[in-house]
PDB file of N, CA and C in Angstrom:
ATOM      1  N   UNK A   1      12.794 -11.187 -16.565  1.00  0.00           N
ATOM      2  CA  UNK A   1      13.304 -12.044 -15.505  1.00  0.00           C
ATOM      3  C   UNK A   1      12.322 -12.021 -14.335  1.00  0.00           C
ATOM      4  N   UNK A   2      12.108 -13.130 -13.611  1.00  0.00           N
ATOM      5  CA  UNK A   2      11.173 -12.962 -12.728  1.00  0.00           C
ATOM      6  C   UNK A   2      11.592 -13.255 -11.124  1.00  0.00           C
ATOM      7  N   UNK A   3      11.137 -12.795 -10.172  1.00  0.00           N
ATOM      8  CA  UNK A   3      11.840 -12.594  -8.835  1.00  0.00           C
ATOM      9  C   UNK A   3      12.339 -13.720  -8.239  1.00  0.00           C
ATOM     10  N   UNK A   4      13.154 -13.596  -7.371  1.00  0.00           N
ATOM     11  CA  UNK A   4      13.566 -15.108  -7.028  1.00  0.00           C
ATOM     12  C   UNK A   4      13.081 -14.689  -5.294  1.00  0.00           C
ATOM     13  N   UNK A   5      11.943 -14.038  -4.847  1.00  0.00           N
ATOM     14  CA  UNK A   5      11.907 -13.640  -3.531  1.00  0.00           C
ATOM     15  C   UNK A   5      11.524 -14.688  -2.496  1.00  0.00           C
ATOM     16  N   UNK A   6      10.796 -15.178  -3.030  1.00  0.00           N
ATOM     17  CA  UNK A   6       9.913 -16.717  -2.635  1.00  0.00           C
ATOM     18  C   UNK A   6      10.933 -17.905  -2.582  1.00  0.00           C
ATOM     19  N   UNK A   7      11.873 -18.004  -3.057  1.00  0.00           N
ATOM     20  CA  UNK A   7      12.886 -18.952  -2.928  1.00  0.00           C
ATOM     21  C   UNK A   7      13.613 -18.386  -2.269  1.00  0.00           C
ATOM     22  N   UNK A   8      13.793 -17.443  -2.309  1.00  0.00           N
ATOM     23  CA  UNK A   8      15.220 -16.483  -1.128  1.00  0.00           C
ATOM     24  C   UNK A   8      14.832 -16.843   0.345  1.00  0.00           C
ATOM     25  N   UNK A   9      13.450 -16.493   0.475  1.00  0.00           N
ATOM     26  CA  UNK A   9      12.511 -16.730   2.037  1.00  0.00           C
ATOM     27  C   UNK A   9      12.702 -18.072   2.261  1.00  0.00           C
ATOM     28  N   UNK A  10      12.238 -18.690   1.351  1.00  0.00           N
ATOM     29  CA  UNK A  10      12.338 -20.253   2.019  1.00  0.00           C
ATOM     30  C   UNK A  10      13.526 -21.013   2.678  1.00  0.00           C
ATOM     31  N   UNK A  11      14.105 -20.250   1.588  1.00  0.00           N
ATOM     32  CA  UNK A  11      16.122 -20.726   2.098  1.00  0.00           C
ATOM     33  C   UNK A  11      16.148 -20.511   3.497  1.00  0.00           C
ATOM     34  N   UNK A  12      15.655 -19.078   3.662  1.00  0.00           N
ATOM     35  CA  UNK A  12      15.762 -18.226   5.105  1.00  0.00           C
ATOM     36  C   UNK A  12      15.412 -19.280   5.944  1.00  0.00           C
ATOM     37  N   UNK A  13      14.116 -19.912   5.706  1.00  0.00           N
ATOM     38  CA  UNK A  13      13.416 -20.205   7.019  1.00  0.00           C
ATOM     39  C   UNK A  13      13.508 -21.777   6.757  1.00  0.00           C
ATOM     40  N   UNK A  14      14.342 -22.469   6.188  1.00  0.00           N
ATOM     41  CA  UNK A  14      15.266 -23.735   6.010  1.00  0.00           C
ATOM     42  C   UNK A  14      15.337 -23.977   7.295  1.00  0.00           C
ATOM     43  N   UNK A  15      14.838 -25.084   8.390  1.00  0.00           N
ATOM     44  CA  UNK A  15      15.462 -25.029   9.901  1.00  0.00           C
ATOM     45  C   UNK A  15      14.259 -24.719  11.074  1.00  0.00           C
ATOM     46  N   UNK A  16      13.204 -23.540  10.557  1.00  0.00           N
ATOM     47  CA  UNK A  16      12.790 -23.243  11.380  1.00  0.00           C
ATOM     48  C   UNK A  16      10.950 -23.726  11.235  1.00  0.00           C
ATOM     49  N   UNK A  17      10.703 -23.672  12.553  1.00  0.00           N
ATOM     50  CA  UNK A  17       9.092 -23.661  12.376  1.00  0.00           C
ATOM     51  C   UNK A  17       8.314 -23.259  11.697  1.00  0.00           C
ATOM     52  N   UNK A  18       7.040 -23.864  11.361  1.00  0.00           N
ATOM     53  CA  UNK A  18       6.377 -22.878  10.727  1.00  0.00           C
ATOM     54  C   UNK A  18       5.773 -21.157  10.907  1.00  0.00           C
ATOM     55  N   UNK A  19       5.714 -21.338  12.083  1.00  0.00           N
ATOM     56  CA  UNK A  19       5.394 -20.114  13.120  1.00  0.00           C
ATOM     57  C   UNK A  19       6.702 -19.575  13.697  1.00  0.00           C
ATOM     58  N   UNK A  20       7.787 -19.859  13.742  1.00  0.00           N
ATOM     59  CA  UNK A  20       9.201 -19.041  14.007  1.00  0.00           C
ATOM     60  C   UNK A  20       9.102 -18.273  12.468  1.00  0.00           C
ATOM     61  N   UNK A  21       9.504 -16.887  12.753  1.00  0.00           N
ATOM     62  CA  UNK A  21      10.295 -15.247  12.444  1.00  0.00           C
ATOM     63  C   UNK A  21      11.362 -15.884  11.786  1.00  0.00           C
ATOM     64  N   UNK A  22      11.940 -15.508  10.676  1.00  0.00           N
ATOM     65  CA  UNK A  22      13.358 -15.141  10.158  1.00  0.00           C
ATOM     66  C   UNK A  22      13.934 -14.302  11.352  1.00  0.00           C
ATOM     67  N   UNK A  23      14.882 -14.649  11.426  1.00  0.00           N
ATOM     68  CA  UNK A  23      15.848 -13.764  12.522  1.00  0.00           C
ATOM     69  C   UNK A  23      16.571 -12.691  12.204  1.00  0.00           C
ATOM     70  N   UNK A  24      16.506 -11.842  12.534  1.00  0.00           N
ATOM     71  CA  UNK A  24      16.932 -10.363  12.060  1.00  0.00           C
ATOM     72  C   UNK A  24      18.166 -11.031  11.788  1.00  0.00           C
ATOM     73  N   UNK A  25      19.043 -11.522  12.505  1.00  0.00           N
ATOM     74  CA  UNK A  25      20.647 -11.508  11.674  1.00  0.00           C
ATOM     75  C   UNK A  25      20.589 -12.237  10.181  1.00  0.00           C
ATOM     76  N   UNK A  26      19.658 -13.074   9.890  1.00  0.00           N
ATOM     77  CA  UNK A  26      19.875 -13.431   8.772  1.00  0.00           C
ATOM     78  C   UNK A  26      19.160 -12.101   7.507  1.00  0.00           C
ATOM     79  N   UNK A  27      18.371 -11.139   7.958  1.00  0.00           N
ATOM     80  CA  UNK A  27      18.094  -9.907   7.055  1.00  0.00           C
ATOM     81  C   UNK A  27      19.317  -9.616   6.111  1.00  0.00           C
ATOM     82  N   UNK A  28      20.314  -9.157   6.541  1.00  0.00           N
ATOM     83  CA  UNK A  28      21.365  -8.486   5.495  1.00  0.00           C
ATOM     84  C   UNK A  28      21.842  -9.441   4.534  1.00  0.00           C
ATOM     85  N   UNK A  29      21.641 -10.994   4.926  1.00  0.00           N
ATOM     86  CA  UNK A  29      21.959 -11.882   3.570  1.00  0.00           C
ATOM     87  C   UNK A  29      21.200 -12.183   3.063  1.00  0.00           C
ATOM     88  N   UNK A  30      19.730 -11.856   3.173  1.00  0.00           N
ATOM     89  CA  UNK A  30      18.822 -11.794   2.621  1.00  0.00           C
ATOM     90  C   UNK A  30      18.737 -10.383   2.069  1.00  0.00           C
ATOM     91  N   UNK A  31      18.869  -9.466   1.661  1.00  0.00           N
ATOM     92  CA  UNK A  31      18.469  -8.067   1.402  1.00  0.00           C
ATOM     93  C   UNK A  31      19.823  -8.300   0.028  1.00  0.00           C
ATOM     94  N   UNK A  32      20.948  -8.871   0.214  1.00  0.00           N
ATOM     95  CA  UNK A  32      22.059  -8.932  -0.201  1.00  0.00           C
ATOM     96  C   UNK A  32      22.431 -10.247  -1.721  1.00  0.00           C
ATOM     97  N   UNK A  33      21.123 -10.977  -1.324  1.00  0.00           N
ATOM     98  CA  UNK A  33      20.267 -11.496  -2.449  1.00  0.00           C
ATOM     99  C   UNK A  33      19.372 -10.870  -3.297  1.00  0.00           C
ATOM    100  N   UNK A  34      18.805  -9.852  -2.889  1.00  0.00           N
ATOM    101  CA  UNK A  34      17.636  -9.138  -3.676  1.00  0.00           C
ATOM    102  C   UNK A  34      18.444  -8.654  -4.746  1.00  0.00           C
ATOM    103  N   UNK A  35      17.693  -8.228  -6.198  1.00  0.00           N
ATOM    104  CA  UNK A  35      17.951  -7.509  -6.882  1.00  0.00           C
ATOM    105  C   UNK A  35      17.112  -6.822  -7.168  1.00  0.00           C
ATOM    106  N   UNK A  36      16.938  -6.008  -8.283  1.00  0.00           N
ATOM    107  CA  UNK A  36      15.818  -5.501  -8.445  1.00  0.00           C
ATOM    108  C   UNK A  36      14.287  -5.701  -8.976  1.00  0.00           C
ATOM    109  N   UNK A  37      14.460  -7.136  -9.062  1.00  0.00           N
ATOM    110  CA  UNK A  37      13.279  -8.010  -9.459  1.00  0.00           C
ATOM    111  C   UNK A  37      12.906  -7.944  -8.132  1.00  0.00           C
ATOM    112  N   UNK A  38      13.400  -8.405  -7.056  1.00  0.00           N
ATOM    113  CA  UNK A  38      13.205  -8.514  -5.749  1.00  0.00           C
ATOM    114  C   UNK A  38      12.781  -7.278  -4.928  1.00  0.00           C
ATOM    115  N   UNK A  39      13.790  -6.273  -5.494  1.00  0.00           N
ATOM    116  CA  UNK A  39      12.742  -5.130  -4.594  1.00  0.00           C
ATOM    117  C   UNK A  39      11.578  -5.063  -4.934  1.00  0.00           C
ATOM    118  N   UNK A  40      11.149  -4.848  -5.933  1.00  0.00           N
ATOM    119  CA  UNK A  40      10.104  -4.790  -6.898  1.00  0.00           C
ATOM    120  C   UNK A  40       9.281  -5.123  -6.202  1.00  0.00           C
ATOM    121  N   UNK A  41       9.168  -6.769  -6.251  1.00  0.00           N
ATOM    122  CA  UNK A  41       8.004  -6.949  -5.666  1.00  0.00           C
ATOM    123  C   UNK A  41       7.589  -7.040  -4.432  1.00  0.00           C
ATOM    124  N   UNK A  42       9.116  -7.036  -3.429  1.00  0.00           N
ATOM    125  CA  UNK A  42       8.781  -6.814  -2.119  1.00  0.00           C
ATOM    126  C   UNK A  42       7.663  -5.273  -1.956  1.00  0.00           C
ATOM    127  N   UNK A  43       7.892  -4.097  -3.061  1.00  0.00           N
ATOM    128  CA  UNK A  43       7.220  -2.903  -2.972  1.00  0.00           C
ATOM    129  C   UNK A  43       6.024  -3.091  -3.391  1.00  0.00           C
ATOM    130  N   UNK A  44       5.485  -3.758  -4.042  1.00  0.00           N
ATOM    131  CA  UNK A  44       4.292  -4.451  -4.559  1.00  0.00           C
ATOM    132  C   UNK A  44       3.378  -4.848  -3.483  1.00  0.00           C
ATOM    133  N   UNK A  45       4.106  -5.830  -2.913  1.00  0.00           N
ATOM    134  CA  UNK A  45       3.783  -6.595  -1.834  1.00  0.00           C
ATOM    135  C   UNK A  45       2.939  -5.608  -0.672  1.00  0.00           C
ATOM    136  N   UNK A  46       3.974  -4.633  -0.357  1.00  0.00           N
ATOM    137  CA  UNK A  46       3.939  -3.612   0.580  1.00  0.00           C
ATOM    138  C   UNK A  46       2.642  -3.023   0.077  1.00  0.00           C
ATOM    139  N   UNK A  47       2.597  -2.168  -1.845  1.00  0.00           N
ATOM    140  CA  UNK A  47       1.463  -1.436  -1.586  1.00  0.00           C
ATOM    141  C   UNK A  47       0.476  -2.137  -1.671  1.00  0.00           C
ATOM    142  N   UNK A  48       0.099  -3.656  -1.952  1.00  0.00           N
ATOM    143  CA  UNK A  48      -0.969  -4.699  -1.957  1.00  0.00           C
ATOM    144  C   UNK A  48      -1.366  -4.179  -0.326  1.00  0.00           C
ATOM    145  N   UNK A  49      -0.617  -4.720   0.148  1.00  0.00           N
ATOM    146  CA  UNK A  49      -1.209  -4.778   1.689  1.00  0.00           C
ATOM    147  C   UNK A  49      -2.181  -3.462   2.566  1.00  0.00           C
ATOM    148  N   UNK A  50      -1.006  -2.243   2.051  1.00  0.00           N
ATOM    149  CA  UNK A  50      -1.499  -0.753   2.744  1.00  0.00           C
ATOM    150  C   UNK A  50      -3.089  -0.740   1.683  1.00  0.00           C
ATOM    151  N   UNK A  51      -3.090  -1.349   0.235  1.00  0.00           N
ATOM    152  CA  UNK A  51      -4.472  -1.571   0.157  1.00  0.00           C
ATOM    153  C   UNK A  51      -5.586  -2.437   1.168  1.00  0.00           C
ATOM    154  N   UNK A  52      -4.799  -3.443   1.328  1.00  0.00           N
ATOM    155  CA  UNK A  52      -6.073  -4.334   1.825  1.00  0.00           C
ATOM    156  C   UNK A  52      -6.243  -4.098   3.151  1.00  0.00           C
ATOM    157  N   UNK A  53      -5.422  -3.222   3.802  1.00  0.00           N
ATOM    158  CA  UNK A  53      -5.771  -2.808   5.089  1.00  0.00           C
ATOM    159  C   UNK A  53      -6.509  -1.676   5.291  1.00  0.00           C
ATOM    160  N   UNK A  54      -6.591  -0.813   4.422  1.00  0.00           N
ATOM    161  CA  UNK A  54      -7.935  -0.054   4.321  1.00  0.00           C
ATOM    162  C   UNK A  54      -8.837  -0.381   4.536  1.00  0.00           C
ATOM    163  N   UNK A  55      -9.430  -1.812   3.279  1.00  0.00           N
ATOM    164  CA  UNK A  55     -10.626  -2.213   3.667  1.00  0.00           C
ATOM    165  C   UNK A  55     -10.836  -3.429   4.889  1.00  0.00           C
ATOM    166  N   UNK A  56     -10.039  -3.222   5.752  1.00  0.00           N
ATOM    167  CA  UNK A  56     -10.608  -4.071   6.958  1.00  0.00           C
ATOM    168  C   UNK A  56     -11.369  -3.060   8.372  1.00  0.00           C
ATOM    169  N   UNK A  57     -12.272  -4.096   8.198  1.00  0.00           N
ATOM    170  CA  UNK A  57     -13.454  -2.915   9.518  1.00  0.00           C
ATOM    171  C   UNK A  57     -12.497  -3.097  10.776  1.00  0.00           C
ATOM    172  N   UNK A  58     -12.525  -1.900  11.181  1.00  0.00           N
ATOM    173  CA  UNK A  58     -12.087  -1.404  12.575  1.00  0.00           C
ATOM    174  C   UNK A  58     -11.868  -2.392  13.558  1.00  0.00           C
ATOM    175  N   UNK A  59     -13.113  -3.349  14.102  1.00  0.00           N
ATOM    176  CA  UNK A  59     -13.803  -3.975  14.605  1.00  0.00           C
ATOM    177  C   UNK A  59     -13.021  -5.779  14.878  1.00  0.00           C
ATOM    178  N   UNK A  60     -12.274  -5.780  13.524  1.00  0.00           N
ATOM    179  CA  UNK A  60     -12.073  -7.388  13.574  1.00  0.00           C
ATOM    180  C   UNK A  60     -11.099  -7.730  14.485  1.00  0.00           C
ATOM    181  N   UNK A  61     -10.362  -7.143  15.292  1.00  0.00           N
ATOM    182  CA  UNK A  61      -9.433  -7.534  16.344  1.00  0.00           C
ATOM    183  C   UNK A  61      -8.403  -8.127  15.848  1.00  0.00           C
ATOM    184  N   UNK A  62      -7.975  -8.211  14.544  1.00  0.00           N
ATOM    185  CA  UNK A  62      -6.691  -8.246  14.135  1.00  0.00           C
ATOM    186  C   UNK A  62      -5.717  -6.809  14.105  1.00  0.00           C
ATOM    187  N   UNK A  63      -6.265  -5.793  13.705  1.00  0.00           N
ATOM    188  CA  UNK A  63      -5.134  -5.071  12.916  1.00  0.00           C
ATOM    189  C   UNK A  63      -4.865  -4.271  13.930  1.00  0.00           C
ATOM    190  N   UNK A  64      -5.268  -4.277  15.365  1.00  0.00           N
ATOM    191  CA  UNK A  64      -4.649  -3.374  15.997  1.00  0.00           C
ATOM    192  C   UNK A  64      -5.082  -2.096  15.910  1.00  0.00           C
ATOM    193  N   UNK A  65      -5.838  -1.507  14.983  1.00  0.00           N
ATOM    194  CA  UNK A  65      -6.655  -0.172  14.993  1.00  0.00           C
ATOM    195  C   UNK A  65      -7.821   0.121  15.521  1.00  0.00           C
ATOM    196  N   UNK A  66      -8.046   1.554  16.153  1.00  0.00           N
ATOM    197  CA  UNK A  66      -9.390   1.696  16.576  1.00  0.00           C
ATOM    198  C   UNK A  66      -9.860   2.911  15.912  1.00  0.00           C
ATOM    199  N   UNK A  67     -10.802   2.703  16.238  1.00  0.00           N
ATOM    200  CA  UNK A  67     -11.697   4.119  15.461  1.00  0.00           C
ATOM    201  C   UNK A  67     -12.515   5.181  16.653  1.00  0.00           C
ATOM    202  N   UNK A  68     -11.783   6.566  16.387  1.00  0.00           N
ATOM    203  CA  UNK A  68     -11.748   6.833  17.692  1.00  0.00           C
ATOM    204  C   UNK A  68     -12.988   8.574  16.908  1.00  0.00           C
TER     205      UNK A  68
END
């Protein structure tokens, strides 16, 4: 079975800008949709990222880190 996470989000943000946040009150009916296809890859997601933020240099003025 494959995740339905990407359709869950969109539902979410049905209404809003492209640049408007999901609104925390709508989180718990969203979380309340997930199953475990959905956690899944939300955890995926997560360790994709803590990868690709490794390899970003210090320097680029996005990530908020310095190198001290």
């Amino acid at each position: 079975m494959m995740s339905n996470l990407r359709s869950i989000l969109l539902e979410a943000k049905t209404g809003l800008s492209p640049w408007q946040r999901i609104p925390e009150t709508q989180w718990q009916e969203i979380a309340a949709q997930c199953g475990p296809e959905e956690v899944q890859e939300i955890h995926a997601r997560i360790t994709s990222l803590k990868a690709e933020l490794l390899t970003v240099e210090d320097w680029d003025g996005d990530t908020g880190t310095t190198s001290t």
